[in-house]
Protein backbone atom coordinates (compact mmCIF):
# COMPACT_ATOMS: atom_id res chain seq x y z
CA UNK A 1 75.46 165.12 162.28
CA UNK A 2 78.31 163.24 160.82
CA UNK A 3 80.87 165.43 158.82
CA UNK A 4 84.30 163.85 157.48
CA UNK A 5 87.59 163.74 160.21
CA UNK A 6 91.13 164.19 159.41
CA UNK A 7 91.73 160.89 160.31
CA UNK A 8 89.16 159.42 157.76
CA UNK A 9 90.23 161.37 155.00
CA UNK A 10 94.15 160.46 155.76
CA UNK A 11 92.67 156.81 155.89
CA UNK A 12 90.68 157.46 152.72
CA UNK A 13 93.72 158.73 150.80
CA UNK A 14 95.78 155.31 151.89
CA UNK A 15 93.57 152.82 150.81
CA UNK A 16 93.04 154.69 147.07
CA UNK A 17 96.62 152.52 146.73
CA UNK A 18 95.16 149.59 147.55
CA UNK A 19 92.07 150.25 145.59
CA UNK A 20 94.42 149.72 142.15
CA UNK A 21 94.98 146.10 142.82
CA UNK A 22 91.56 145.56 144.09
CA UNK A 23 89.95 147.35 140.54
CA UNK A 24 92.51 145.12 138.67
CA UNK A 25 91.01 141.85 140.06
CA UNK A 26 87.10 142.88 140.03
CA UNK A 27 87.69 143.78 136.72
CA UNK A 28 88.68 140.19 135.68
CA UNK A 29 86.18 139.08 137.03
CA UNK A 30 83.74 141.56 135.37
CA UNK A 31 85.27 140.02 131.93
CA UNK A 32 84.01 136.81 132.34
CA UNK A 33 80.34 137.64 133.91
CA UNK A 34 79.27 140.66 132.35
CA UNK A 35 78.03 139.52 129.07
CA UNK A 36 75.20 137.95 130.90
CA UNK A 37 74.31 140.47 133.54
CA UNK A 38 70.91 141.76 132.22
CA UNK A 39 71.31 144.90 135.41
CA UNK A 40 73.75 145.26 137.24
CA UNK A 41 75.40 147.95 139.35
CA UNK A 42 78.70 149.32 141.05
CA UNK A 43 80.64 151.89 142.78
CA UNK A 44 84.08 152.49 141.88
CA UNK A 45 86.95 155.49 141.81
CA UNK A 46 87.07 158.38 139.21
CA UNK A 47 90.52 157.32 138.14
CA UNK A 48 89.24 153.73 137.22
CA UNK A 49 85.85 153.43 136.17
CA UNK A 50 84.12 150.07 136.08
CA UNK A 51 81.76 149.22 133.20
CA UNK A 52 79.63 146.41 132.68
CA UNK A 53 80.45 145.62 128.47
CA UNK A 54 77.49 143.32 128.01
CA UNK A 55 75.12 145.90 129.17
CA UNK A 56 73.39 147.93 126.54
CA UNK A 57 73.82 151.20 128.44
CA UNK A 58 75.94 152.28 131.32
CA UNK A 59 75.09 154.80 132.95
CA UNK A 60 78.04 156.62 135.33
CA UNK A 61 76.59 159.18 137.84
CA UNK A 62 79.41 161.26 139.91
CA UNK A 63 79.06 162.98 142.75
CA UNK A 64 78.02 166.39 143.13
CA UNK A 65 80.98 168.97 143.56
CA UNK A 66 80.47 171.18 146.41
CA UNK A 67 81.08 174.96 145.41
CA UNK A 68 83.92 177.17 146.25
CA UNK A 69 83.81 178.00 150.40
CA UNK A 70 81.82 174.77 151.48
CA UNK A 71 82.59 172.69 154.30
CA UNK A 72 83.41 168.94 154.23
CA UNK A 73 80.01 168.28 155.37
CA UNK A 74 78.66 169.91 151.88
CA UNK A 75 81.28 167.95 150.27
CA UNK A 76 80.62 164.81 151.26
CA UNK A 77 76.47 165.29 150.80
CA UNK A 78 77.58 165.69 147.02
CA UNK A 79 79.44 162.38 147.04
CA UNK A 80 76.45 160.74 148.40
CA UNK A 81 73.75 161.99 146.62
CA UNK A 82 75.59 160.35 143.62
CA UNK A 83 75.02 156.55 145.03
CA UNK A 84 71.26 157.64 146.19
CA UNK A 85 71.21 158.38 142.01
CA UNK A 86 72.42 155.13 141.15
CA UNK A 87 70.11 152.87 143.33
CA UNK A 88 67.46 154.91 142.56
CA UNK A 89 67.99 154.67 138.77
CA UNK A 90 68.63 151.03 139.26
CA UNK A 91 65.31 150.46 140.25
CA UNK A 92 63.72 152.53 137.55
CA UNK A 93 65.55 151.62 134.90
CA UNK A 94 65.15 147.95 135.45
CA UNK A 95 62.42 147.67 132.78
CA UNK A 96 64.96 148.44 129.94
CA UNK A 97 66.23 144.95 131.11
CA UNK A 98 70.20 145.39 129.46
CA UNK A 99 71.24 148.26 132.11
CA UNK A 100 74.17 149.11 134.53
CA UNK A 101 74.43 152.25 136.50
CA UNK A 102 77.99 152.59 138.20
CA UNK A 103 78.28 155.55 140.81
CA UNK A 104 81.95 156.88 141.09
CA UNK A 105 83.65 158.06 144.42
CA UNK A 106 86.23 161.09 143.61
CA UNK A 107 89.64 161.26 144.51
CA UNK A 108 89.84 162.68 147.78
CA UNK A 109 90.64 165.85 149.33
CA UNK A 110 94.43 166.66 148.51
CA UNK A 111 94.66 165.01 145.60
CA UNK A 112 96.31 167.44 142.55
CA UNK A 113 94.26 166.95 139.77
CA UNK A 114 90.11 167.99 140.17
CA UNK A 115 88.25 165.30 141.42
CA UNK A 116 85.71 163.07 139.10
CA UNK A 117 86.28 165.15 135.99
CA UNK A 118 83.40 164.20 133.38
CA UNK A 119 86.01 164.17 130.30
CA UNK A 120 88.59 162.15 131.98
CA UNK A 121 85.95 159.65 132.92
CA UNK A 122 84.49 159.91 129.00
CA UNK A 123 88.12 159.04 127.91
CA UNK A 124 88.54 156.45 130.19
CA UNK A 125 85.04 154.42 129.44
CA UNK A 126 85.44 154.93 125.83
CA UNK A 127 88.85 153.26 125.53
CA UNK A 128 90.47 156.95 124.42
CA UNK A 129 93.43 156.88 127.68
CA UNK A 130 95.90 154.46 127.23
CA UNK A 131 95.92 151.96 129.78
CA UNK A 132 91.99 152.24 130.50
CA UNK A 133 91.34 148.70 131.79
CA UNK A 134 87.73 148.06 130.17
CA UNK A 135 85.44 150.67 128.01
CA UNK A 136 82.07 150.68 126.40
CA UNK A 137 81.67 148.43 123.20
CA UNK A 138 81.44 150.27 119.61
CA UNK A 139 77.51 151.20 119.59
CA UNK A 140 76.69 150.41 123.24
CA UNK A 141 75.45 153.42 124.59
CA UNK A 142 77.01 155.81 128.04
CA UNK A 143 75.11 158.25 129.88
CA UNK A 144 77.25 160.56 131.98
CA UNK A 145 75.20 162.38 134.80
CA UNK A 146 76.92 164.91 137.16
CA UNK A 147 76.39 167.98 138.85
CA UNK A 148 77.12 171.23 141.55
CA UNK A 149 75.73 171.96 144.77
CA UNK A 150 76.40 175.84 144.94
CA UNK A 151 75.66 178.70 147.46
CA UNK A 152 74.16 182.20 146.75
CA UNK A 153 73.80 183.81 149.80
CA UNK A 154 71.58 181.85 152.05
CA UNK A 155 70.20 179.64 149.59
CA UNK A 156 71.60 176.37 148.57
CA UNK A 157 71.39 174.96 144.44
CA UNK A 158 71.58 171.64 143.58
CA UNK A 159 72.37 171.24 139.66
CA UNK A 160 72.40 168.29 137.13
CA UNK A 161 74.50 167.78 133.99
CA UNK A 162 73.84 165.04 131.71
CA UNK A 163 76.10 163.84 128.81
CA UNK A 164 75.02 160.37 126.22
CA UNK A 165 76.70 158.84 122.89
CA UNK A 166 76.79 155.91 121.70
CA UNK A 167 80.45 154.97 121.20
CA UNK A 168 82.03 155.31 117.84
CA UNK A 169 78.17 156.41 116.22
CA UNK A 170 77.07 159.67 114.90
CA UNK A 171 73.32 160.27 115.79
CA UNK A 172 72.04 161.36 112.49
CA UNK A 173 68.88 161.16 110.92
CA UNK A 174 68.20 161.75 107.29
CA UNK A 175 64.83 162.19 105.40
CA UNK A 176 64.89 160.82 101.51
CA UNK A 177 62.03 162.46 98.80
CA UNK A 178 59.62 160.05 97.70
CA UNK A 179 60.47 161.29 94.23
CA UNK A 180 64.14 161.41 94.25
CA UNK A 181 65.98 160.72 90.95
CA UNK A 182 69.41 160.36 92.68
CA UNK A 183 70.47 159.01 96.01
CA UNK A 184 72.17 162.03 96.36
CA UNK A 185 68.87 164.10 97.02
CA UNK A 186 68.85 163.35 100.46
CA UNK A 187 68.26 165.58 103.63
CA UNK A 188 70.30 164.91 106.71
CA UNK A 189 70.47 166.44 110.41
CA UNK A 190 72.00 165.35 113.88
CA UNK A 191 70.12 165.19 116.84
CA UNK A 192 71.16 169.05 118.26
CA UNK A 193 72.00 168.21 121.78
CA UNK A 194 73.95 165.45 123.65
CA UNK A 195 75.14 167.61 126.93
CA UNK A 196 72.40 168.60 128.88
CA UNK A 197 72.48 171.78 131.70
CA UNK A 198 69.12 171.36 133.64
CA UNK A 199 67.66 174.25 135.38
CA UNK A 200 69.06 174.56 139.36
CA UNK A 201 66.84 173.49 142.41
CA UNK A 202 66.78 175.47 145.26
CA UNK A 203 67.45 173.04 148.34
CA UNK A 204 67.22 173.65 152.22
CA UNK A 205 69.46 172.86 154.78
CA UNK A 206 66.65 170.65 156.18
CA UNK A 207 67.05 168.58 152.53
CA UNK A 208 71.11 168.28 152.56
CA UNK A 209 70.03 166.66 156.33
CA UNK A 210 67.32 164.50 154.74
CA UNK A 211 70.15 163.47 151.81
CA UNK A 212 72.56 162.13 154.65
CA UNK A 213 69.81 160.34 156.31
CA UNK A 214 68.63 159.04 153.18
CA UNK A 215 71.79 158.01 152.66
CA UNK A 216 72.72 156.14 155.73
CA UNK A 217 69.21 154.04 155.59
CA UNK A 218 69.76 153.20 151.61
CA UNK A 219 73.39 152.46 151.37
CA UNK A 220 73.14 149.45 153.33
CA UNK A 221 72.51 145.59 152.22
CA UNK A 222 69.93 143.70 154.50
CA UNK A 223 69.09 140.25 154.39
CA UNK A 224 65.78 140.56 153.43
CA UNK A 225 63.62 143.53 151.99
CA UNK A 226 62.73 145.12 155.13
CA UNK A 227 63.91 148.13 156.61
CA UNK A 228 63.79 146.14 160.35
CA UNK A 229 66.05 143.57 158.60
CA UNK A 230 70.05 143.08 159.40
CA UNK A 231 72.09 145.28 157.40
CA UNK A 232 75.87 145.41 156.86
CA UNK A 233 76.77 148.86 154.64
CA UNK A 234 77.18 148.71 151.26
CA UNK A 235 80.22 150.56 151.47
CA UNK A 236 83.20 148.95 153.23
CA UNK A 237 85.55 151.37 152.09
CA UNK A 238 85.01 154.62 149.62
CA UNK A 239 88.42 153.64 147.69
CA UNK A 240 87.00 149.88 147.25
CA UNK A 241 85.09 149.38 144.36
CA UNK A 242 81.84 147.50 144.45
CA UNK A 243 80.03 145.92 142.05
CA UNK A 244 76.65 143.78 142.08
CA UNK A 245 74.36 142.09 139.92
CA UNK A 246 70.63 142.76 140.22
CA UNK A 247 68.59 139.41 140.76
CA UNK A 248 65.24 140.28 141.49
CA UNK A 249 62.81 143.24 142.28
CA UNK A 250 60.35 143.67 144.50
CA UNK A 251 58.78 147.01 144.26
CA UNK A 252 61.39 149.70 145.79
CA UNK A 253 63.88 146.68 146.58
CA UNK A 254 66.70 145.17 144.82
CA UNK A 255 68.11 142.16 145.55
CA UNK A 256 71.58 141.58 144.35
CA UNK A 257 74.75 139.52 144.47
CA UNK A 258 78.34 141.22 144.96
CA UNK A 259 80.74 140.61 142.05
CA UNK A 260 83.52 140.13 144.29
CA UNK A 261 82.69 139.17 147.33
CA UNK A 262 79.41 137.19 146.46
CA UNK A 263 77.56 138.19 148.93
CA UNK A 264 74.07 138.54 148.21
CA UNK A 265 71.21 141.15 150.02
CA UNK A 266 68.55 143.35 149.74
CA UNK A 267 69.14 147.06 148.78
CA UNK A 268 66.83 149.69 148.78
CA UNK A 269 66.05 152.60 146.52
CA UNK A 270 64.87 156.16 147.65
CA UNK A 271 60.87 155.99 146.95
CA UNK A 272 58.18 157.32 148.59
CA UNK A 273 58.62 155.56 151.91
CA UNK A 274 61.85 158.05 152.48
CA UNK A 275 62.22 161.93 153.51
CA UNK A 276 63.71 162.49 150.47
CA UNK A 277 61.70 161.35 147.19
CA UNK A 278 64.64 161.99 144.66
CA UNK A 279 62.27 161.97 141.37
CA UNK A 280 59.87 164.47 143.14
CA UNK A 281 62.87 167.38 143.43
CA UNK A 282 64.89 166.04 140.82
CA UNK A 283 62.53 165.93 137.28
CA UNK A 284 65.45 165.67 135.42
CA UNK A 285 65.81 162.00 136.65
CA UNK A 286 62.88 161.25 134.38
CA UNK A 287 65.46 162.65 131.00
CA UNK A 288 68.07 160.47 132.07
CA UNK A 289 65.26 157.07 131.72
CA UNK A 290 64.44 158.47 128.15
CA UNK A 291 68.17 158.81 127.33
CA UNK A 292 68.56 155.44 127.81
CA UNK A 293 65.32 154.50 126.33
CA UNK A 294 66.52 156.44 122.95
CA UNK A 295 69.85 154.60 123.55
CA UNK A 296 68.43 151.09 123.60
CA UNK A 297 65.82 152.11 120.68
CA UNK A 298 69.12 153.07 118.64
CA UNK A 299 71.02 149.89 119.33
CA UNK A 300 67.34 147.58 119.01
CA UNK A 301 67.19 149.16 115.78
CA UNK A 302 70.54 148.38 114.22
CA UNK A 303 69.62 144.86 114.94
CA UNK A 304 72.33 144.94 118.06
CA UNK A 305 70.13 145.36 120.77
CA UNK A 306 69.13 143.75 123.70
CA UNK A 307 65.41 141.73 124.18
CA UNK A 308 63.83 144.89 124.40
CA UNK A 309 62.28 145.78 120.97
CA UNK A 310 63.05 148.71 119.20
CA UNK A 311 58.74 149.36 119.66
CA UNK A 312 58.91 148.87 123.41
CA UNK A 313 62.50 150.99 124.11
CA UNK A 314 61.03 153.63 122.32
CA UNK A 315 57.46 153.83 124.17
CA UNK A 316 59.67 154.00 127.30
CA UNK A 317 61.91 156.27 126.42
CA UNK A 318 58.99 158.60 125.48
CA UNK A 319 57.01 158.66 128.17
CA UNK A 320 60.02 159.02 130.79
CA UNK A 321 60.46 162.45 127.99
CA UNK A 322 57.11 163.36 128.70
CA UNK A 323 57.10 162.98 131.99
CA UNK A 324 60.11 165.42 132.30
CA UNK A 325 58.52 167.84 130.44
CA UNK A 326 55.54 168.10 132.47
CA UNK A 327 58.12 168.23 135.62
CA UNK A 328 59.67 170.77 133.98
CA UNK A 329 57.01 172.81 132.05
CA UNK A 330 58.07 176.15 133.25
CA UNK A 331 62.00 175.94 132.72
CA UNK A 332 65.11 174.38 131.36
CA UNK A 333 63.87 175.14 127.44
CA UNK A 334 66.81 173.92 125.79
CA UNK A 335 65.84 170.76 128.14
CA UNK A 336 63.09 170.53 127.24
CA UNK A 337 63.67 171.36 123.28
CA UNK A 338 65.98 168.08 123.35
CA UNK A 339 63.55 166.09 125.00
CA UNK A 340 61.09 166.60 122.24
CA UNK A 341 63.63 165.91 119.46
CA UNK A 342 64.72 162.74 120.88
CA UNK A 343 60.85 162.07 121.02
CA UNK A 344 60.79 162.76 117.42
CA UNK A 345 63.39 160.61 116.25
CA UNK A 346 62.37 157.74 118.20
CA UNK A 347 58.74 158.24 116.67
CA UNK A 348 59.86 158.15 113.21
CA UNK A 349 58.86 154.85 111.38
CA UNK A 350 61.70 153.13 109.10
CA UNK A 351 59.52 154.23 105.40
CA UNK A 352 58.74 157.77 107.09
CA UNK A 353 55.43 157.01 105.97
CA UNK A 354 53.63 158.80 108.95
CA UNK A 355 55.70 162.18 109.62
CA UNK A 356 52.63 164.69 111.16
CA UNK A 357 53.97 163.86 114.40
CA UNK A 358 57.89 164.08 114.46
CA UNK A 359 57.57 166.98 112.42
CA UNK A 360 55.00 168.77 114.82
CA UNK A 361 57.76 167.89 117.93
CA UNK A 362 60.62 169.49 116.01
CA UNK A 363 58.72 172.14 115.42
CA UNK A 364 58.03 172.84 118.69
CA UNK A 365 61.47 171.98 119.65
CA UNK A 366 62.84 174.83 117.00
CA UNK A 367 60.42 177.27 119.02
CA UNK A 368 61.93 176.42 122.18
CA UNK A 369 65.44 177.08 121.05
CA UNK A 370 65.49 178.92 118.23
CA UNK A 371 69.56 179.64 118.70
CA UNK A 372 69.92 176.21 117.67
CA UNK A 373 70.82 175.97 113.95
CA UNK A 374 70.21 172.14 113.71
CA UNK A 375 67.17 172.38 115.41
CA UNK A 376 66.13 174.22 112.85
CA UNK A 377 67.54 171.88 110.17
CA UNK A 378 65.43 168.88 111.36
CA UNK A 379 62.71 171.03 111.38
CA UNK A 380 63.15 172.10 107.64
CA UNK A 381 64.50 168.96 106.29
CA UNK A 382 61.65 166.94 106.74
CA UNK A 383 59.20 169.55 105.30
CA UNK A 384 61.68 169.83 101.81
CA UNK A 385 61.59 166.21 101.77
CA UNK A 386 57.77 166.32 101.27
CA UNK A 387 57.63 169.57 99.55
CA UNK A 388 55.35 170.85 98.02
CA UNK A 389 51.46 169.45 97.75
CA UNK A 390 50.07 172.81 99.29
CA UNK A 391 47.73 175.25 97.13
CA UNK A 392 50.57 177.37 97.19
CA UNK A 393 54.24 175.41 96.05
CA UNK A 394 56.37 178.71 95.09
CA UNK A 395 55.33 180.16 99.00
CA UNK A 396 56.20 177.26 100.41
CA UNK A 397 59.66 176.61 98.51
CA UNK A 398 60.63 180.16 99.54
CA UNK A 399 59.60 179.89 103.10
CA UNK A 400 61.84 176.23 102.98
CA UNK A 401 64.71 178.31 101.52
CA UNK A 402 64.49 180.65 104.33
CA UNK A 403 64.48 178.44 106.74
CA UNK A 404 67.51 176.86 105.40
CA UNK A 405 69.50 179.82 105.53
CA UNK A 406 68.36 181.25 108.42
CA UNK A 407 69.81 178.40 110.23
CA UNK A 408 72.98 178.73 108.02
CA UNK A 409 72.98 182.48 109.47
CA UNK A 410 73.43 180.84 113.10
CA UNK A 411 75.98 178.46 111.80
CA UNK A 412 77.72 179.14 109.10
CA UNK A 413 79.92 176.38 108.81
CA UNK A 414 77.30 173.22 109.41
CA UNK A 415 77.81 171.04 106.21
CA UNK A 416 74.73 169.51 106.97
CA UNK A 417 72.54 172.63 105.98
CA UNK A 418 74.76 173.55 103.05
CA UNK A 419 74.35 169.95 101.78
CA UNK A 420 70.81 170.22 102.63
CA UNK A 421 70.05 173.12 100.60
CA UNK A 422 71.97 171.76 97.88
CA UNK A 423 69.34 169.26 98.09
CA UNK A 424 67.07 170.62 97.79
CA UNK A 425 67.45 173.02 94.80
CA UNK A 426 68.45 169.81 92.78
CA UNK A 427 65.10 168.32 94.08
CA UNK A 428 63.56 171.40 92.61
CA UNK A 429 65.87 171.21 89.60
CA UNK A 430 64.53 167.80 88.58
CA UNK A 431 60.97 168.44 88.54
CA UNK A 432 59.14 169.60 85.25
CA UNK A 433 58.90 173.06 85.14
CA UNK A 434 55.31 174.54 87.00
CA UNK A 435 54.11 176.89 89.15
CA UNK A 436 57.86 177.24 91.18
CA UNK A 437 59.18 179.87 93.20
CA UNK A 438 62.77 179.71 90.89
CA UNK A 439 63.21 179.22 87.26
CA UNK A 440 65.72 176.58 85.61
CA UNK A 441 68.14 179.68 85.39
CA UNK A 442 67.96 180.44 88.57
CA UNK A 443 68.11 177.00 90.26
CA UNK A 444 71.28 176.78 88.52
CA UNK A 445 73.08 179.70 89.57
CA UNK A 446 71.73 179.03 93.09
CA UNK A 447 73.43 175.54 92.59
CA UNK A 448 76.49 176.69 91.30
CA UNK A 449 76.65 179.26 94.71
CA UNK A 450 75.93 176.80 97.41
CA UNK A 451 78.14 173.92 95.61
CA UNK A 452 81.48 176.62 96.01
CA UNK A 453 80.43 176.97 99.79
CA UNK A 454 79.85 172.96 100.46
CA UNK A 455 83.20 172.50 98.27
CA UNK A 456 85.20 175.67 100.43
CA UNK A 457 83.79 173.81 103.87
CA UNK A 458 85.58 170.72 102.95
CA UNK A 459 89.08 172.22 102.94
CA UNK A 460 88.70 173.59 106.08
């Protein structure tokens, strides 16, 4: 079994220097060709990140820190499962047609500062460190995926992380009353989760052996799309970045075209040909497709997207959800509560005209995390915005109330559900006087009470 020498990690730490100049001049070269790369993928250093600016979602995936105590061996599985990520992701991910996935190499053993840090990377891609060389465009979407491999006793965990934005947009969502007056009356919520924690796997040491095999077979470029083909690796040199358009697919094969080199070859991705089917262990895989799906739906619909429709990104994006949550029926809930909102929002049409199913998925997403105060909100909001055509209005204007501060009680200072209740009272407040659960005097002292809470929240 291979494990890392001294000597390659003292010859890994020289050539990070030479890595700079080598970033410097792949990234020129990114400027001029990555505005038409439709996929495309890479492998670069934690301290300088490559992204792909004409791409309507990068996606970043680094490696997989090893746990306090493990051996290099351990270490350097973690690294690698990261590019078995990528390619694999590559391949699926394809159909959203404006994609890059970039796998980052950390800075190697010895090194002062912690290796592959998910914020420093954030702050790099998003243009927020000075001197970052290249960062995501305002709107264009990230997805950050990262994770552990950890050790309790004699059993081994493999966790994932997940992180998405888009860059410099809020992801809100807002319902409007069909009978509103004033713009004013308007309800308005934020999708609850954007960092994910999914739930651990327990792995084998006959797995972390199946990941380094895995590894050496897929991490190689062959001139055709055959395993019996010539191969040269894909890697050179971990410090080196890499970075490759994708031409053409044929089933679990890419081919593609080096960026700086310009070589061209056949890579392929970890299906069900290999020891070590990465979508079968790793359901979580399957959230990361519908992140990007929701991403691209989000950008289609502001008119900036790609030539997916905002129709077609957001049938992908929901059945990659779905398929999570059936991977995952039995665990991750908060997971799983997210992956039903984003279902939600992506199901909602632009008039709201047909809201029986978003509201049923927040509702079930509310149940599933019920700590969540603006999982909550969207699950009220949507309800006050239709209120109230039951047999019973006063019940149900109560039970709306209730809802809205009961998720106040678990966050007291969200401005959205302050703003929302104000909302809603003045909905109340402008309707002729019936069968409601408050009368005019009451509405207005209600008013008056949540109006010096929204007001005190905006000197904070």
């Amino acid at each position: 079994m291979r494990t890392l020498s001294r000597y390659t990690i003292i010859s890994q730490r020289a050539c990070i220097m030479r890595s700079r100049f080598l970033a410097s001049v792949l990234l020129v070269l990114l400027a001029a060709s990555s505005g038409q790369l439709a996929r495309a993928g890479g492998v670069a250093p934690c301290e300088e990140p490559i992204v792909f600016e004409g791409s309507a979602v990068n996606v970043l995936v680094l490696p997989y820190a090893a746990g306090v105590g493990f051996d290099e061996r351990v270490t350097a599985v973690g690294t690698r499962l990261g590019l078995l990520i990528q390619q694999d992701s590559l391949i699926r991910l394809a159909k959203y047609s404006s994609i890059a996935v970039v796998d980052l190499v950390p800075r190697l053993a010895g090194q002062t500062q912690r290796p592959c840090s998910p914020a420093t990377v954030l702050g790099m891609v998003l243009g927020r460190t000075p001197g970052a060389p290249r960062h995501i465009q305002p709107g264009k979407g990230v997805v950050l995926v990262w994770g552990s491999i950890y050790q309790e006793k004699d059993d081994i965990y493999i966790q994932t992380f997940a992180r998405f934005l888009r860059n410099g947009e809020t992801e809100t969502i807002t319902a409007t009353p069909p009978d509103a007056k004033s713009n004013t009356i308007r309800f308005t919520g934020n999708v609850p989760w954007q960092s994910f924690a999914f739930e651990p796997h327990r792995v084998t040491q006959a797995d972390l052996d199946n990941i380094e095999k895995t590894y050496e077979q897929l991490a190689r470029l062959h001139t055709q799309a055959s395993d019996s083909a010539p191969a040269t690796p894909l890697l050179r040199d971990p410090a080196v970045p890499v970075a490759y358009q994708v031409l053409e697919i044929k089933g679990e094969w890419m081919r593609v075209k080096e960026l700086y080199f310009g070589k061209e070859g056949w890579l392929r991705s970890s299906g069900s040909n290999t020891k070590w089917p990465l979508l079968d262990r790793m359901p979580e895989l399957n959230f990361i497709d519908g992140l990007v799906g929701y991403l691209q739906y989000k950008e289609a619909l502001a008119g900036k997207g790609p030539q997916v429709s905002a129709k077609t990104a957001a049938m992908l994006g929901s059945d990659a959800f779905q398929r999570y949550e059936r991977g995952a029926a039995s665990s991750a809930p908060e997971a799983r509560a997210a992956s039903m909102s984003l279902r939600a929002v992506m199901m909602l049409d632009p008039q709201q005209a047909n809201l029986s199913g978003p509201v049923e998925l927040f509702s079930q997403s509310a149940t599933l995390a019920p700590q969540s105060a603006e999982a909550r909100n969207l699950q009220t909001m949507f309800r006050a915005a239709r209120c109230c055509a039951s047999s019973d209005p006063a019940k149900e204007e109560q039970a709306i109330v209730a809802n809205f501060l009961g998720a106040l009680s678990l966050d007291p200072g969200n401005r959205n559900l302050v703003a929302n209740l104000e909302s809603f009272y003045s909905l109340l407040a402008s309707r002729p006087d019936g069968q409601h659960a408050f009368d005019t005097n009451e509405l207005s002292k209600r008013l008056v009470q949540v109006r010096d809470v929204k007001a005190h929240l905006k000197q904070e």
